[in-house]
C-alpha atoms as a PDB file:
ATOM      1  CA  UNK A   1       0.000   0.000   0.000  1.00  0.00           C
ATOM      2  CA  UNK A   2       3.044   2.624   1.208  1.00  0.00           C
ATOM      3  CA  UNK A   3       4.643   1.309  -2.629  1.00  0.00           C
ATOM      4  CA  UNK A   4       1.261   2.909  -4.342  1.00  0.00           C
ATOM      5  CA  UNK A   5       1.379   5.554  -2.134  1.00  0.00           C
ATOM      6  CA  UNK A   6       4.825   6.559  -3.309  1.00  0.00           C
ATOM      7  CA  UNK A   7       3.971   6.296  -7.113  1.00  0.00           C
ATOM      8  CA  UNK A   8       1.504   7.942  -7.037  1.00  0.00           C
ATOM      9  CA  UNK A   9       3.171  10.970  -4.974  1.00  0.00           C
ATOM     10  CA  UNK A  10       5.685  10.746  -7.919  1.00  0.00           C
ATOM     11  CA  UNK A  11       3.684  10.691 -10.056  1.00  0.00           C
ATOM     12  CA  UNK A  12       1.867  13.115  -9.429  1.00  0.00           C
ATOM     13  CA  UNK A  13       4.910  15.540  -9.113  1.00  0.00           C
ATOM     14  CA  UNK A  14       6.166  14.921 -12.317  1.00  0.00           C
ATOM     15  CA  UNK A  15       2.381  16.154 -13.924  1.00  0.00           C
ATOM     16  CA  UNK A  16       2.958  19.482 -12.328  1.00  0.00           C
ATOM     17  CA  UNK A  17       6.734  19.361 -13.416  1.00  0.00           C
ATOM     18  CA  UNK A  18       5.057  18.920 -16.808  1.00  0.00           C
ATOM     19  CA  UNK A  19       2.315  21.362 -16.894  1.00  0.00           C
ATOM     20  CA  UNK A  20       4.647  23.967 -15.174  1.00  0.00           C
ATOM     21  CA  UNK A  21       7.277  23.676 -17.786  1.00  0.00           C
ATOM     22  CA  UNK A  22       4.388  23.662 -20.792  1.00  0.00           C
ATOM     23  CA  UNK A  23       2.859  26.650 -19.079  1.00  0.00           C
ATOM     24  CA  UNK A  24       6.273  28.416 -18.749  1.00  0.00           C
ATOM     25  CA  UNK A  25       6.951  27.782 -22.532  1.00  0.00           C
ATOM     26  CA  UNK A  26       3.863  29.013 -23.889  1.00  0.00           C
ATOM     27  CA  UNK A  27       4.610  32.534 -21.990  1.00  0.00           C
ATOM     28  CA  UNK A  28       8.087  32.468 -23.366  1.00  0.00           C
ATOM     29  CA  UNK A  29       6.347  31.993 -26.321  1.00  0.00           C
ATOM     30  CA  UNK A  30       3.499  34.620 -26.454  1.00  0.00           C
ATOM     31  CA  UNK A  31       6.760  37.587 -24.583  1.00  0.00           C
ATOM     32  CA  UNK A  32       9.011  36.183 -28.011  1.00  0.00           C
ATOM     33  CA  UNK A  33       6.221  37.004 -30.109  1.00  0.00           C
ATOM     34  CA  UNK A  34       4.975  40.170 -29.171  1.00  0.00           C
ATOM     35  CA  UNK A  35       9.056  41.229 -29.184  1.00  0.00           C
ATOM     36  CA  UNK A  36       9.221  40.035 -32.887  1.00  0.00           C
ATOM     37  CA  UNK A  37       5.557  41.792 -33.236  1.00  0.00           C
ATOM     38  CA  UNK A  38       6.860  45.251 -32.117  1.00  0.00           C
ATOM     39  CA  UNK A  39       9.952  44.765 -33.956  1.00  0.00           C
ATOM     40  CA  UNK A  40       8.254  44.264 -37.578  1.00  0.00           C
ATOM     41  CA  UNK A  41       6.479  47.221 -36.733  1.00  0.00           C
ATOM     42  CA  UNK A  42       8.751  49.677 -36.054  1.00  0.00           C
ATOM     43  CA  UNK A  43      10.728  48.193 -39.389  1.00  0.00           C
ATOM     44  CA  UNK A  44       6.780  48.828 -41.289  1.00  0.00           C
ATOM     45  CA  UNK A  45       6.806  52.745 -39.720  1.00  0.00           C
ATOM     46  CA  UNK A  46      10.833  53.294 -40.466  1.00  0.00           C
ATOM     47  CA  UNK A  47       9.880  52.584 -44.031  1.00  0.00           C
ATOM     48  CA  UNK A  48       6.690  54.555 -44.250  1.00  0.00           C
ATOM     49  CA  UNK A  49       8.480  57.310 -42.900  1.00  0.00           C
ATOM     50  CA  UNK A  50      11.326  57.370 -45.440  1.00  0.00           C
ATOM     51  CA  UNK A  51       8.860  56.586 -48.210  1.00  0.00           C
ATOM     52  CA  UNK A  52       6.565  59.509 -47.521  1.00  0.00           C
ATOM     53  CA  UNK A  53       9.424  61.557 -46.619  1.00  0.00           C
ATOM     54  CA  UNK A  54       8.733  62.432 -43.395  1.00  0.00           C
ATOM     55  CA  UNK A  55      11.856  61.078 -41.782  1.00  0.00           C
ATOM     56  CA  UNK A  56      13.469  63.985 -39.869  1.00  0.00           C
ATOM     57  CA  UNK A  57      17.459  62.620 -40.782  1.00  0.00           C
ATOM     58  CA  UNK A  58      19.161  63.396 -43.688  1.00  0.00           C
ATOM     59  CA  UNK A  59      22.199  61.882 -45.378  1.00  0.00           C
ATOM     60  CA  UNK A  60      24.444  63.036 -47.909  1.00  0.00           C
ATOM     61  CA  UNK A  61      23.407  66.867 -47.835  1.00  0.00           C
ATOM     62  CA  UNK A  62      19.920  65.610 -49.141  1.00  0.00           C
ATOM     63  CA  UNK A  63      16.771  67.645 -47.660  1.00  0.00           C
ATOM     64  CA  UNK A  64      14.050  65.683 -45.990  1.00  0.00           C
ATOM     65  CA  UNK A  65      11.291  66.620 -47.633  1.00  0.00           C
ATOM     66  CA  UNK A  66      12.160  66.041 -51.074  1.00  0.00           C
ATOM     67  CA  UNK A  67      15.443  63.655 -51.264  1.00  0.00           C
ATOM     68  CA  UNK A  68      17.313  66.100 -53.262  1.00  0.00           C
ATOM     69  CA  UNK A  69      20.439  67.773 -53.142  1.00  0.00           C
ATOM     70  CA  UNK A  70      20.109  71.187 -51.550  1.00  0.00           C
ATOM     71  CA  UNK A  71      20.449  73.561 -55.830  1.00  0.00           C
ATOM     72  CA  UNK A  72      23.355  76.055 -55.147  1.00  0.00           C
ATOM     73  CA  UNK A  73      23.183  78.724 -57.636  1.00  0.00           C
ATOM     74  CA  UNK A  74      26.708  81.060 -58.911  1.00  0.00           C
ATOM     75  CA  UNK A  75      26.877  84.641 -59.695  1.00  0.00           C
ATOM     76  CA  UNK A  76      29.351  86.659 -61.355  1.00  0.00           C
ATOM     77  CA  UNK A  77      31.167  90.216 -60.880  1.00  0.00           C
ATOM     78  CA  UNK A  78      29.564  92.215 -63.217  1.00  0.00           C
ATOM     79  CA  UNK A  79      31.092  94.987 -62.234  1.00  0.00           C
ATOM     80  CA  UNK A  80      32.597  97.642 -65.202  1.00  0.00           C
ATOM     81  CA  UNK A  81      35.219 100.325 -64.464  1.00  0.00           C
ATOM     82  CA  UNK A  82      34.518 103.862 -66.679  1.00  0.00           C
ATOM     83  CA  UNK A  83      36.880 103.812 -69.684  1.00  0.00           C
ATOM     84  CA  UNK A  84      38.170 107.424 -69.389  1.00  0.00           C
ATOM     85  CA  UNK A  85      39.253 108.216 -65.990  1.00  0.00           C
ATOM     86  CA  UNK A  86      38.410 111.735 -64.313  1.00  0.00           C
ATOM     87  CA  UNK A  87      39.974 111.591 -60.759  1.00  0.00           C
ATOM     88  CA  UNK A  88      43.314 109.401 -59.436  1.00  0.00           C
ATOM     89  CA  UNK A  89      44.232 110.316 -56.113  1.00  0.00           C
ATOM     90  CA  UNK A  90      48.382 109.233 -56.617  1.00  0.00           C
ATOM     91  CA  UNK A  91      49.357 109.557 -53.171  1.00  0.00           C
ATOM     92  CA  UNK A  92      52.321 108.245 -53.699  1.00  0.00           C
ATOM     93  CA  UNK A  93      53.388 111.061 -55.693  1.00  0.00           C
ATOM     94  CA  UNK A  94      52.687 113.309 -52.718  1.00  0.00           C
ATOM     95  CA  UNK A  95      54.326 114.363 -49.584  1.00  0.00           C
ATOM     96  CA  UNK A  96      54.141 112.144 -46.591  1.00  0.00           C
ATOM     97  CA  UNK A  97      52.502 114.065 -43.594  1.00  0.00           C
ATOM     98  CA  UNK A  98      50.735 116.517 -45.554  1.00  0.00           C
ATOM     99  CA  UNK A  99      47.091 116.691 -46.317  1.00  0.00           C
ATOM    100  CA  UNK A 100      46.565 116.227 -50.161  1.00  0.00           C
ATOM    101  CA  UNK A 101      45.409 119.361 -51.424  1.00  0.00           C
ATOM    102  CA  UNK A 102      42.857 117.646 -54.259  1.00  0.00           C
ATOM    103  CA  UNK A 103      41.331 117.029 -51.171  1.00  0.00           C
ATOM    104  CA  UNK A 104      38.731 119.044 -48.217  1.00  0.00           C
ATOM    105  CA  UNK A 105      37.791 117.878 -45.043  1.00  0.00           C
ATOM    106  CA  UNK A 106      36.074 119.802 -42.260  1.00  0.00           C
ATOM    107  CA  UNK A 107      38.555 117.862 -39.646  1.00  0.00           C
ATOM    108  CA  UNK A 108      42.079 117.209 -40.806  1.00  0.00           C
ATOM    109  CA  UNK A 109      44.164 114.311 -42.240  1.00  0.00           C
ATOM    110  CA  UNK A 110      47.590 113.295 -43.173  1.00  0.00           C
ATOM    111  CA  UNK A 111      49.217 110.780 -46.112  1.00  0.00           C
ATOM    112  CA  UNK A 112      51.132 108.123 -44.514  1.00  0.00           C
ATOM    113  CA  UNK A 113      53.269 105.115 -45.113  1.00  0.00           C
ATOM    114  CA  UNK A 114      53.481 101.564 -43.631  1.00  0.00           C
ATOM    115  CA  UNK A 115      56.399  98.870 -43.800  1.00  0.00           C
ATOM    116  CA  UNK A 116      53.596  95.653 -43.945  1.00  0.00           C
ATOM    117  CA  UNK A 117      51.356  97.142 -46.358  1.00  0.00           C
ATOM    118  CA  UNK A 118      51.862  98.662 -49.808  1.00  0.00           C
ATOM    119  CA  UNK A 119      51.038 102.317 -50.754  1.00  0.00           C
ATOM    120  CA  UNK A 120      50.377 105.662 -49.206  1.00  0.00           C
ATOM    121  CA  UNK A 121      47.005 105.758 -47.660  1.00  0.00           C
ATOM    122  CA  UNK A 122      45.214 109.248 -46.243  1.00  0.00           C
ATOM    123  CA  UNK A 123      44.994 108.443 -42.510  1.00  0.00           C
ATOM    124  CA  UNK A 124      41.100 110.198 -41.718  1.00  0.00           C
ATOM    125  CA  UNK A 125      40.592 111.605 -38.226  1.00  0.00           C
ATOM    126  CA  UNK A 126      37.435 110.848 -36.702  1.00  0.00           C
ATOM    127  CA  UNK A 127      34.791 113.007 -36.733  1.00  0.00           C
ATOM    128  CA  UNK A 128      35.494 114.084 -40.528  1.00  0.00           C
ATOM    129  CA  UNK A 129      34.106 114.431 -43.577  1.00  0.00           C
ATOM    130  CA  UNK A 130      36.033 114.358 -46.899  1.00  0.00           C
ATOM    131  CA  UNK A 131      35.119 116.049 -50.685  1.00  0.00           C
ATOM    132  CA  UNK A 132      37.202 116.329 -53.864  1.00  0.00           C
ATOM    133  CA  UNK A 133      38.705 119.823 -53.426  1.00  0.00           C
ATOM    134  CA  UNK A 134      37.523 120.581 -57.318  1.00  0.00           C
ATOM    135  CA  UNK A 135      33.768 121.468 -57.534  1.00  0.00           C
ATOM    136  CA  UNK A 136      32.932 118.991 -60.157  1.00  0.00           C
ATOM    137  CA  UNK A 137      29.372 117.448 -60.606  1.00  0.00           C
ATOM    138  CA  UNK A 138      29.588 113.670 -61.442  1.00  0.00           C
ATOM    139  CA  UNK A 139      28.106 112.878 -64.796  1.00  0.00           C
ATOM    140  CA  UNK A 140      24.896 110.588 -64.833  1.00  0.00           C
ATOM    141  CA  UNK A 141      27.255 107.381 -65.890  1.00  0.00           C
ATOM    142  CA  UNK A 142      30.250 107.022 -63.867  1.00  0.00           C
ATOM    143  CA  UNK A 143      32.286 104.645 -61.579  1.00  0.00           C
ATOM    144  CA  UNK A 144      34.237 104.492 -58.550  1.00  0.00           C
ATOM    145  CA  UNK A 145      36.682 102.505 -56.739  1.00  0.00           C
ATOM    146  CA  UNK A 146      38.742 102.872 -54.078  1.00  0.00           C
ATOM    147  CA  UNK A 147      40.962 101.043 -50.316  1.00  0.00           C
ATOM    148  CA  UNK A 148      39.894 101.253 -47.099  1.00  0.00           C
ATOM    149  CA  UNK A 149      42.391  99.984 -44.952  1.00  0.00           C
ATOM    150  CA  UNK A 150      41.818  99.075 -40.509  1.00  0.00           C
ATOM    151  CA  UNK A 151      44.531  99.587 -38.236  1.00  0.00           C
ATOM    152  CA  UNK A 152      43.146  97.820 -35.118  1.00  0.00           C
ATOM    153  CA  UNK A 153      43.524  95.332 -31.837  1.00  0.00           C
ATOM    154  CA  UNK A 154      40.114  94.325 -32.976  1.00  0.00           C
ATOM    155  CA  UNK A 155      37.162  95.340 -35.635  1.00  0.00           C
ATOM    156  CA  UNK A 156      34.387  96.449 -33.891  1.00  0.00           C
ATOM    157  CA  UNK A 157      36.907  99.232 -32.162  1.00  0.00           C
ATOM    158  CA  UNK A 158      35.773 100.957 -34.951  1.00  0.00           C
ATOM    159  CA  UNK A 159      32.387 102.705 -35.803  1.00  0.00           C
ATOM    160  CA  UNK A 160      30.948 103.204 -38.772  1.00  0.00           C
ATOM    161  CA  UNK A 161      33.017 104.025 -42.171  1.00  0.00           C
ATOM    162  CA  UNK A 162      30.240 106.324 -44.578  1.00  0.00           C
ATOM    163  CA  UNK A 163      30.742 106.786 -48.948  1.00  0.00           C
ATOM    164  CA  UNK A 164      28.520 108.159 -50.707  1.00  0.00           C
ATOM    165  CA  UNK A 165      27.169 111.096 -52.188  1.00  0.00           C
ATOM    166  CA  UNK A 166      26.107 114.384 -51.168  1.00  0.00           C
ATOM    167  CA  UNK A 167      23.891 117.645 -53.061  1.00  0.00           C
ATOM    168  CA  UNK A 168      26.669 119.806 -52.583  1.00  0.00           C
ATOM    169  CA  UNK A 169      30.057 119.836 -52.037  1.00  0.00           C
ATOM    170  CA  UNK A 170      30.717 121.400 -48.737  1.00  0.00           C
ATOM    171  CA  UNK A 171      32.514 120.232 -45.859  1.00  0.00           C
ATOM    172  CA  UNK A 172      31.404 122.637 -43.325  1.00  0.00           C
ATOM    173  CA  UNK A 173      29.819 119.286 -41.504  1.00  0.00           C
ATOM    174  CA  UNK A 174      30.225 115.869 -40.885  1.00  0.00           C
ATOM    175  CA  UNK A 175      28.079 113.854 -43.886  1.00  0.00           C
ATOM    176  CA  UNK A 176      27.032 117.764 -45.239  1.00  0.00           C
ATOM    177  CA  UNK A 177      24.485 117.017 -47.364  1.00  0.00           C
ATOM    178  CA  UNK A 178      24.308 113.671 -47.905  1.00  0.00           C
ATOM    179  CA  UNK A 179      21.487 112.134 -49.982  1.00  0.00           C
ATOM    180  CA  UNK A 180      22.782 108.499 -50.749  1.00  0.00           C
ATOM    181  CA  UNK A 181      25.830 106.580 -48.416  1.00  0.00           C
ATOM    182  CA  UNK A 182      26.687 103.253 -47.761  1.00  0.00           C
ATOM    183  CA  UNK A 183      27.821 102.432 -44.315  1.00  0.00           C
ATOM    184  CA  UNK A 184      30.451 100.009 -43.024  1.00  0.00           C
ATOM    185  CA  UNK A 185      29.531  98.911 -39.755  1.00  0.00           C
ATOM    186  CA  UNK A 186      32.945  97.455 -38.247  1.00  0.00           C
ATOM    187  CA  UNK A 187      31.111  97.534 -34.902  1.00  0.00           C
ATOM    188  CA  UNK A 188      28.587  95.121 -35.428  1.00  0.00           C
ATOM    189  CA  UNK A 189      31.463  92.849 -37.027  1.00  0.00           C
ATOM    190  CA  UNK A 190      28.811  91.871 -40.104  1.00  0.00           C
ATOM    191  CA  UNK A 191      26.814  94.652 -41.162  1.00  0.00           C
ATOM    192  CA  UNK A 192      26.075  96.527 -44.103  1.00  0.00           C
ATOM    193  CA  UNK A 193      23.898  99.334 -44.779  1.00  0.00           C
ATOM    194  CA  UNK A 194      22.475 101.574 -47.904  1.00  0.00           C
ATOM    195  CA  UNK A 195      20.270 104.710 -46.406  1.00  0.00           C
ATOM    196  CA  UNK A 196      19.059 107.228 -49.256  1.00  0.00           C
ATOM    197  CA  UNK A 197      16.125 109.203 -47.616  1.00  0.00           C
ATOM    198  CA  UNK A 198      15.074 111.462 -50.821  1.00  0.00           C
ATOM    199  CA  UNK A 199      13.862 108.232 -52.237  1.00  0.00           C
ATOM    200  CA  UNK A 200      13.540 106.324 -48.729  1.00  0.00           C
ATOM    201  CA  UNK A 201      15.526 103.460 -48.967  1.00  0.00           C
ATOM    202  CA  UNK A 202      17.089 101.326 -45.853  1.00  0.00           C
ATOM    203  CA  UNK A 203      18.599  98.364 -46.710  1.00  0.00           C
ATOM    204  CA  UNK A 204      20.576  96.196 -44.319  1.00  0.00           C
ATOM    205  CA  UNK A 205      22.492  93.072 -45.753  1.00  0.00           C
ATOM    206  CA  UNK A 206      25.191  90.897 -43.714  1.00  0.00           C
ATOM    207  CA  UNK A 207      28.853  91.230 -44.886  1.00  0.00           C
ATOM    208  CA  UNK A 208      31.842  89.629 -42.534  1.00  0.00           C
ATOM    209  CA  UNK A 209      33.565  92.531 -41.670  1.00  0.00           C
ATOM    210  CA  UNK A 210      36.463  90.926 -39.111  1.00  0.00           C
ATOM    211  CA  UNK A 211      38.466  89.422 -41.827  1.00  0.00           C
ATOM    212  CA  UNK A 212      39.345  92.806 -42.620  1.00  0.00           C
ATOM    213  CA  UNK A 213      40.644  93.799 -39.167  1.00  0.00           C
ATOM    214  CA  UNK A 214      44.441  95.131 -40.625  1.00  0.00           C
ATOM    215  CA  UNK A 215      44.311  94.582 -43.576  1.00  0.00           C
ATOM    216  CA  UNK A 216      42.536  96.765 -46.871  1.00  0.00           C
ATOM    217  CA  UNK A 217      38.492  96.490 -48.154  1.00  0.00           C
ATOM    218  CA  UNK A 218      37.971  97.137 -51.806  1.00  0.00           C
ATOM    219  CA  UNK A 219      34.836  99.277 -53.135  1.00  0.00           C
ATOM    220  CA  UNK A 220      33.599  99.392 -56.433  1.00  0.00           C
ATOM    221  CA  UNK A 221      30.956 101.590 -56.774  1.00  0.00           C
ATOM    222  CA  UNK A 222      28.823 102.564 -60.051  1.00  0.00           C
ATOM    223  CA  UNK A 223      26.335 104.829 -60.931  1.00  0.00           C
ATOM    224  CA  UNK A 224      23.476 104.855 -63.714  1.00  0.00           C
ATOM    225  CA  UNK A 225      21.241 107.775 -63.340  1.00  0.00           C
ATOM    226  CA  UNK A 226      18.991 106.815 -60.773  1.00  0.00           C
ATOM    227  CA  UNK A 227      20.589 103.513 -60.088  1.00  0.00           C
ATOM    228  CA  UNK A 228      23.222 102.428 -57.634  1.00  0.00           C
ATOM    229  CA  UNK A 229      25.371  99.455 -57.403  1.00  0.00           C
ATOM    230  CA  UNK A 230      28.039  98.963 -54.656  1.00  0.00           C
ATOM    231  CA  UNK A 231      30.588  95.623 -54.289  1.00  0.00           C
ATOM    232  CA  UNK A 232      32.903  94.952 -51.290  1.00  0.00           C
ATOM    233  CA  UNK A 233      35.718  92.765 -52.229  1.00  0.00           C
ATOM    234  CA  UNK A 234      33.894  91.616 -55.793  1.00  0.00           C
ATOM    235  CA  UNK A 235      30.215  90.954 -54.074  1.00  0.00           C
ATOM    236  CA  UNK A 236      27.947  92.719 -54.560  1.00  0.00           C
ATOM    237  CA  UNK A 237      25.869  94.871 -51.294  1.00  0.00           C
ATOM    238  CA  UNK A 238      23.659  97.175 -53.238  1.00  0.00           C
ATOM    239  CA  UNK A 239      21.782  97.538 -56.303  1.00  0.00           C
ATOM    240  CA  UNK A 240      18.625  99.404 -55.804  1.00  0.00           C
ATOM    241  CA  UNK A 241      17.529 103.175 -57.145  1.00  0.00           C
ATOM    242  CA  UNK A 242      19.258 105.575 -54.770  1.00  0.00           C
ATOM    243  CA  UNK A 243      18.554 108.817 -56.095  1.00  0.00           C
ATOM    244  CA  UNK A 244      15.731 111.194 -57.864  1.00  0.00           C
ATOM    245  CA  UNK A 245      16.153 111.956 -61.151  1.00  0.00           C
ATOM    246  CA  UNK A 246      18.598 114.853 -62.782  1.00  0.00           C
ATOM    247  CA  UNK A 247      19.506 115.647 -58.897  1.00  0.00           C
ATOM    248  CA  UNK A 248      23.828 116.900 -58.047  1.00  0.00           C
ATOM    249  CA  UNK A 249      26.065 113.883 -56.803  1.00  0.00           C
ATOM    250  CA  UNK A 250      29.488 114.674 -54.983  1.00  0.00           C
ATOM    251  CA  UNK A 251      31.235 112.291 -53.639  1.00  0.00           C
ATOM    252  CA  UNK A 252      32.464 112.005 -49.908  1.00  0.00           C
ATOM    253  CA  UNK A 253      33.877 109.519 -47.576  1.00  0.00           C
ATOM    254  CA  UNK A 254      33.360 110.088 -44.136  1.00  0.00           C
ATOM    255  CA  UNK A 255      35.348 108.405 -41.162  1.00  0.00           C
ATOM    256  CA  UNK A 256      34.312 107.076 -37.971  1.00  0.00           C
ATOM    257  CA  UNK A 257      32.807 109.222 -35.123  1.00  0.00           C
ATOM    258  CA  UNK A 258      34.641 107.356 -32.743  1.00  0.00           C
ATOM    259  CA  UNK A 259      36.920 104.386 -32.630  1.00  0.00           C
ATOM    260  CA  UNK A 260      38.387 102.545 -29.407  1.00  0.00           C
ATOM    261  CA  UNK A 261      42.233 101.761 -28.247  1.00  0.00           C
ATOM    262  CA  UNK A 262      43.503 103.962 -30.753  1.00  0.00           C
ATOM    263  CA  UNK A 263      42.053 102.713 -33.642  1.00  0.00           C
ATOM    264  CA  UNK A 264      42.435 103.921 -36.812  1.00  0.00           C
ATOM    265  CA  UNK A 265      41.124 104.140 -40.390  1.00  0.00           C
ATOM    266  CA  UNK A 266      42.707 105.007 -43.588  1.00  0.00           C
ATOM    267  CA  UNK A 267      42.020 105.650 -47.931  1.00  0.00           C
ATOM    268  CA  UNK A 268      43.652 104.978 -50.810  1.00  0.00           C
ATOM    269  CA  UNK A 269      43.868 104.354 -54.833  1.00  0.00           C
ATOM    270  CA  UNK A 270      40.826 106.420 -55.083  1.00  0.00           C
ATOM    271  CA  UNK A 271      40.133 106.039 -59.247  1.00  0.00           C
ATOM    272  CA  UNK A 272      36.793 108.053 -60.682  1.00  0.00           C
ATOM    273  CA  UNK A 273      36.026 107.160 -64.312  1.00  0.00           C
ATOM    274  CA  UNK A 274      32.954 107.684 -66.682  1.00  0.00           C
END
């Protein structure tokens, strides 16, 4: 009777081995499958996203919305000189420390020399305004190009630089009678802007001004009429109508109103053709 006893106790132990082990497998089973469930589905989404495009990573520089290369367009200088020249400054032919007298200012100014860079540049003073000493009116076609060159521990000791042109042709102000200038702003490090109030125009476009902390800027600046275009170092700033028609056009640079730790500002190679 004890033997039955036992078998049966063993036997029955080894059912509920048994059904434990099948029950443990089949929740294995139904955790394995739900894995391999969410798994295919994130795979589906991942390629619904790239096929409708609305997968947030690019590769290769391609956008996400359309799978394209990003287009990159080029430009060109188009910028002309004047064939028959009406003003040169030549510096160089002048006397170092004087203030050339083709020129007017209502400050004062000097022509100076350097030993890193080439020429003889007008060093401005701040505060001043400067003309062509002749009272020539600029014809409706003509061009202009000149150097602006930064002596400085950093650019944005410097404050604005203003060219343009003015309805007369005094000096007995700072910016006298200024209808159309272009301003430098070395302060702001990457600034540009065009201000012609007779035909009120503000224009402000960015322009990396610290690269040219001690060393020279060039400007190329032509007129057509009512139209004027200015380039900094071959791009282009400005092209918008800056003036009404048939009015006077001097020319005049002006130099900063202030500058910090001694900073200074100077011109050169000043060429006006037509």
């Amino acid at each position: 009777m004890m033997k039955f006893s036992l078998v049966s106790r063993s036997l029955a132990a080894s059912m509920i081995c048994m059904l434990a082990f099948q029950n443990a497998n089949a929740q294995l089973g139904n955790i394995l499958k739900k894995a391999q469930d969410k798994l295919e589905q994130k795979a589906n989404d991942a390629i619904d996203k790239s096929v409708s495009g609305t997968n947030n990573t690019t590769t290769d520089a391609t956008t996400a919305t359309t799978g394209k290369k990003r287009i990159t367009m080029g430009t060109a200088f188009d910028y002309k000189a004047g064939d028959s020249v009406i003003y040169a400054s030549g510096f160089e032919k002048l006397k170092i420390g004087a203030m050339p007298t083709t020129w007017k200012t209502n400050g004062s100014g000097q022509l100076v020399k350097s030993g890193e860079i080439e020429g003889t540049w007008l060093e401005m003073q701040n505060n001043a305004t400067y003309k062509l000493n002749q009272n020539y009116k600029l014809p409706a076609h003509f061009t202009i190009e000149f150097d602006i060159l930064t002596s400085c521990d950093k650019i944005n000791d410097i404050s604005p630089v203003f060219f343009g042109f003015a309805e007369n042709n005094s000096v007995s102000q700072w910016n006298e009678g200024d209808i159309a200038h272009t301003e430098l702003q070395f302060y702001n490090n990457n600034k540009i802007t065009s201000f012609a109030n007779p035909v009120d125009k503000y224009i402000t476009t960015d322009f990396d001004l610290t690269r040219f902390a001690n060393d020279k800027l060039h400007v190329s600046i032509s007129v057509d009429n009512e139209q004027m275009r200015v380039y900094l170092d071959k791009t282009k700033v400005l092209d918008t109508k800056m003036f009404k028609e048939g009015v006077r056009k001097y020319f005049f640079i002006s130099a900063p109103l202030d500058t910090k730790n001694d900073a200074k500002v100077y011109v050169s190679n000043i060429v006006i053709a037509k």
